[in-house]
Protein backbone atom coordinates (compact mmCIF):
# COMPACT_ATOMS: atom_id res chain seq x y z
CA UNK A 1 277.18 -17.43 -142.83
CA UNK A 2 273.86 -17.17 -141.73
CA UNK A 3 272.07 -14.38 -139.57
CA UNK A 4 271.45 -16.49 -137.18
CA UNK A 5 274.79 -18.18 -137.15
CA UNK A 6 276.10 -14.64 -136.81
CA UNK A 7 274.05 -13.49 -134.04
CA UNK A 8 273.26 -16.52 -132.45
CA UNK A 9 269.57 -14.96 -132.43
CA UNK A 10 266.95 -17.29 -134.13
CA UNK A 11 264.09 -14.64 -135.16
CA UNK A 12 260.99 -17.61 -134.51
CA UNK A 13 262.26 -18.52 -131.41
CA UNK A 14 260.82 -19.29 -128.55
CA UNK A 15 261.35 -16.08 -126.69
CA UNK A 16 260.44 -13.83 -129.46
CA UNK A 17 257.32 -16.02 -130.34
CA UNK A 18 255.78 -15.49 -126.43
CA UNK A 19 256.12 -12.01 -127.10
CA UNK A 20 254.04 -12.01 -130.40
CA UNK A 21 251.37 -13.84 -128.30
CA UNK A 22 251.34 -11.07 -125.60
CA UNK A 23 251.19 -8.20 -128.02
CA UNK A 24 248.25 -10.13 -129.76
CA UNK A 25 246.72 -10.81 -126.84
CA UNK A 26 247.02 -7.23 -125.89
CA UNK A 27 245.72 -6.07 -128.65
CA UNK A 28 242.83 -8.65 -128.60
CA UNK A 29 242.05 -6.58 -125.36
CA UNK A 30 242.39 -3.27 -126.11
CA UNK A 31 239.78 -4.09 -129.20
CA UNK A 32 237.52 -6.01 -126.66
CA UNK A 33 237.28 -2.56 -124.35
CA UNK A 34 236.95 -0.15 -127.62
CA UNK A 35 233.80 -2.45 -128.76
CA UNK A 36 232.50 -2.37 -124.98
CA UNK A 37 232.82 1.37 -124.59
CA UNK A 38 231.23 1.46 -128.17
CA UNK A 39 228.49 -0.21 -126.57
CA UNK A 40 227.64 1.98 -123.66
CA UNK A 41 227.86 4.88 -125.23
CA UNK A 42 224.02 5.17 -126.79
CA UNK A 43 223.01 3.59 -123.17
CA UNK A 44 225.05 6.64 -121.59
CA UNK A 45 223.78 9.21 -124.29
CA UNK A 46 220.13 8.44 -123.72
CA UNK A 47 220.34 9.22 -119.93
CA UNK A 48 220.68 13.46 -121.00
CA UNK A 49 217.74 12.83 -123.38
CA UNK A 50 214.44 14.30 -123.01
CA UNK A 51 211.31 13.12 -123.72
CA UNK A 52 208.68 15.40 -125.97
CA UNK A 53 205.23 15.12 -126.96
CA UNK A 54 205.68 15.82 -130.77
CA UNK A 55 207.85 15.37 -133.32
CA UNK A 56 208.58 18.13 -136.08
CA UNK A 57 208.59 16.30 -139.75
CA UNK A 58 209.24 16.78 -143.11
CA UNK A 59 208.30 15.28 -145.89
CA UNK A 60 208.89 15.54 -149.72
CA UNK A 61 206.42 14.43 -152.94
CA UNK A 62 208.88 13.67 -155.48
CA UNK A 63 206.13 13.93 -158.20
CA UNK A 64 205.26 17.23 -157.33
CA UNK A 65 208.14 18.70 -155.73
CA UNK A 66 206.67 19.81 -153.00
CA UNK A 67 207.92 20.12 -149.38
CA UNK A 68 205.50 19.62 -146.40
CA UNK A 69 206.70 20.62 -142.90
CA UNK A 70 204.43 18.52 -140.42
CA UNK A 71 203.88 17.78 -136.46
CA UNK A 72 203.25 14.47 -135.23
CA UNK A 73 202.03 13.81 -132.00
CA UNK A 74 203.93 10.80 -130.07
CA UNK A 75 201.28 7.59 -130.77
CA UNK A 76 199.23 9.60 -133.28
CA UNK A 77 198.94 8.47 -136.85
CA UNK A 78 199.65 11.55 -139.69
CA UNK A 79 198.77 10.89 -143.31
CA UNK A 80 201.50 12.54 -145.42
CA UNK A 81 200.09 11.47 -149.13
CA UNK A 82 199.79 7.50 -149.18
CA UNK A 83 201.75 7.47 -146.11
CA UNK A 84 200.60 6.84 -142.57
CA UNK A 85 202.94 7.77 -140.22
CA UNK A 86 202.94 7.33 -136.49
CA UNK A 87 205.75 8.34 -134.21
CA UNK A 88 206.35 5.90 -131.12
CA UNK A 89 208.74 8.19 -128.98
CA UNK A 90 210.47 11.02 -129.34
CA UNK A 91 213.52 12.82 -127.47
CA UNK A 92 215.94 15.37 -127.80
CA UNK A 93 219.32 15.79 -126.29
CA UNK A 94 219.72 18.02 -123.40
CA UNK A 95 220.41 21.46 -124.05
CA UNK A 96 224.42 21.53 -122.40
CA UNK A 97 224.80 18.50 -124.81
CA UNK A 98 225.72 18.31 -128.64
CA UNK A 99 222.42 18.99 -130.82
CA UNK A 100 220.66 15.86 -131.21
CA UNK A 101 216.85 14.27 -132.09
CA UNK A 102 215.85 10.93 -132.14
CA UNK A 103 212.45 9.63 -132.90
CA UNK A 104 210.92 5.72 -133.19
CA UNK A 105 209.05 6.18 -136.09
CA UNK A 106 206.77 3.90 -138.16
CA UNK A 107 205.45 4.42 -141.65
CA UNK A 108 203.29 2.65 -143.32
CA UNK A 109 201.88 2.61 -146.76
CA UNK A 110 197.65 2.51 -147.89
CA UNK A 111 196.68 1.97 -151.38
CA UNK A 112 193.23 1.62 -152.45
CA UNK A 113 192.28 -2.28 -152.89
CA UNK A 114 195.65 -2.94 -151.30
CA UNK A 115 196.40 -3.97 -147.35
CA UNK A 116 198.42 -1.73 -145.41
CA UNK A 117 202.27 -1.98 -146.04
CA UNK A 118 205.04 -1.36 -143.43
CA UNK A 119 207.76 0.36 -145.03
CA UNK A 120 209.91 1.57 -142.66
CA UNK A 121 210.56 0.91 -138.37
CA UNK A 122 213.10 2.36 -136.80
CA UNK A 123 215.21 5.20 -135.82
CA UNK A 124 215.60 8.47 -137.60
CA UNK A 125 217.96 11.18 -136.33
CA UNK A 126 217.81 14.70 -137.30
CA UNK A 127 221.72 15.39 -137.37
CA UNK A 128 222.14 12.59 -140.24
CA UNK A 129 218.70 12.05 -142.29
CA UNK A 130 220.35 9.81 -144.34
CA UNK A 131 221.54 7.27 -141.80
CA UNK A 132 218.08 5.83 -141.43
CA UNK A 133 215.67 6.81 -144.28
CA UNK A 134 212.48 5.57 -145.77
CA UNK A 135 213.11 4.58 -149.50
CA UNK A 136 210.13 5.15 -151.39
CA UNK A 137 209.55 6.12 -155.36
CA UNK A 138 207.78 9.05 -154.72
CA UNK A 139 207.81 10.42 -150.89
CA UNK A 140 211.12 11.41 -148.70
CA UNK A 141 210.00 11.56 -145.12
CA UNK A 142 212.74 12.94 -141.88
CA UNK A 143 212.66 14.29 -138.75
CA UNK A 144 213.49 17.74 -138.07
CA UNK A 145 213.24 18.09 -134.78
CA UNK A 146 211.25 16.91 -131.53
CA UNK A 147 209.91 19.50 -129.33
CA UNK A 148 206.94 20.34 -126.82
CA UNK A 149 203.49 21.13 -127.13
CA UNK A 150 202.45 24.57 -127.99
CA UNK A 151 201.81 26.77 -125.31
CA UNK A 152 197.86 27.41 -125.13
CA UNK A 153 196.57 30.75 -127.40
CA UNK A 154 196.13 33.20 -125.27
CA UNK A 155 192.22 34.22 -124.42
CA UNK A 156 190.21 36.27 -127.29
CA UNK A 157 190.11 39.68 -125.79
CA UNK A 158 186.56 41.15 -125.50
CA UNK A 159 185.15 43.50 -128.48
CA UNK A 160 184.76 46.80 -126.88
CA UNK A 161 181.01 47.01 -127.30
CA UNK A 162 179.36 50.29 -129.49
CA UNK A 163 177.44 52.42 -127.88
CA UNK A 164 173.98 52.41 -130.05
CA UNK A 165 173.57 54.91 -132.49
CA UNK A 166 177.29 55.18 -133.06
CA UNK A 167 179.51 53.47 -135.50
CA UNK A 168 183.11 52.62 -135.36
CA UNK A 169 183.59 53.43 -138.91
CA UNK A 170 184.39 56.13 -140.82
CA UNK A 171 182.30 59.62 -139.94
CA UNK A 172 180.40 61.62 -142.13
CA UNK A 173 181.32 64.54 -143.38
């Protein structure tokens, strides 16, 4: 004897089938809100972010091994090697928030003889360099950090003038 002849329960049917449909259906839902709260969340994390004049950079010459730290100012082309680079907007999170920068940047290449080449446009973070780099033979380029302008040097304080006939130096003896 069957299990269903023992049971009288027929696994496919009818009633057990609707409720195969409602748990895919409910899960066709719950995905639906995970991909819309997915969504918002950049639109919700840029609100807390703040807008700065310059972004801090770094970039690496492969060939040389050499590491060049580097401020761009937002709209301002920066020549790192072959490299042009101009940052398009800048912002960091706020300061209650998890540690975050996020910069539009643009790089572009100039060779002698050559037209200018856009190699990268997009987003780099500073939290995960890797997530949006420029690929390039011989130059690594990411963001560090965005931050304001420098606060103004302070005035040059007036030289005490000599009196004449006297010297500030060392006195005979």
């Amino acid at each position: 004897m069957s299990l269903r002849g023992a049971r009288g329960l027929d696994p496919c049917g009818p009633g057990n089938l609707a409720a195969a449909k409602a748990s895919i259906a409910a899960a066709a839902v719950a995905a639906a809100l995970a991909l819309t709260a997915a969504a918002l969340r950049p639109a919700l994390a840029a609100e807390g972010m703040i807008e700065e004049p310059i972004a801090a950079m770094q970039g690496l010459d492969k060939i040389t091994a050499r590491i060049s730290r580097f401020d761009v100012a937002v709209g301002q082309p920066q020549h790192f090697g072959t490299l042009a680079i101009v940052v398009r907007d800048c912002e960091k999170s706020a300061p209650e928030a998890r540690p975050e920068n996020a910069a539009f940047v643009e790089i572009s290449e100039s060779r002698p003889g050559e037209d200018k080449l856009l190699l990268f446009s997009g987003w780099m973070f500073s939290s995960s360099p890797a997530l949006s780099a420029l690929e390039h033979p011989i130059y690594d380029v990411n963001l560090l950090e965005c931050k304001g302008a420098a606060p103004p040097a302070p005035p040059p304080i007036p030289a005490v003038p000599t009196p004449p006939g006297r010297s500030r130096g060392k006195t005979a003896r």
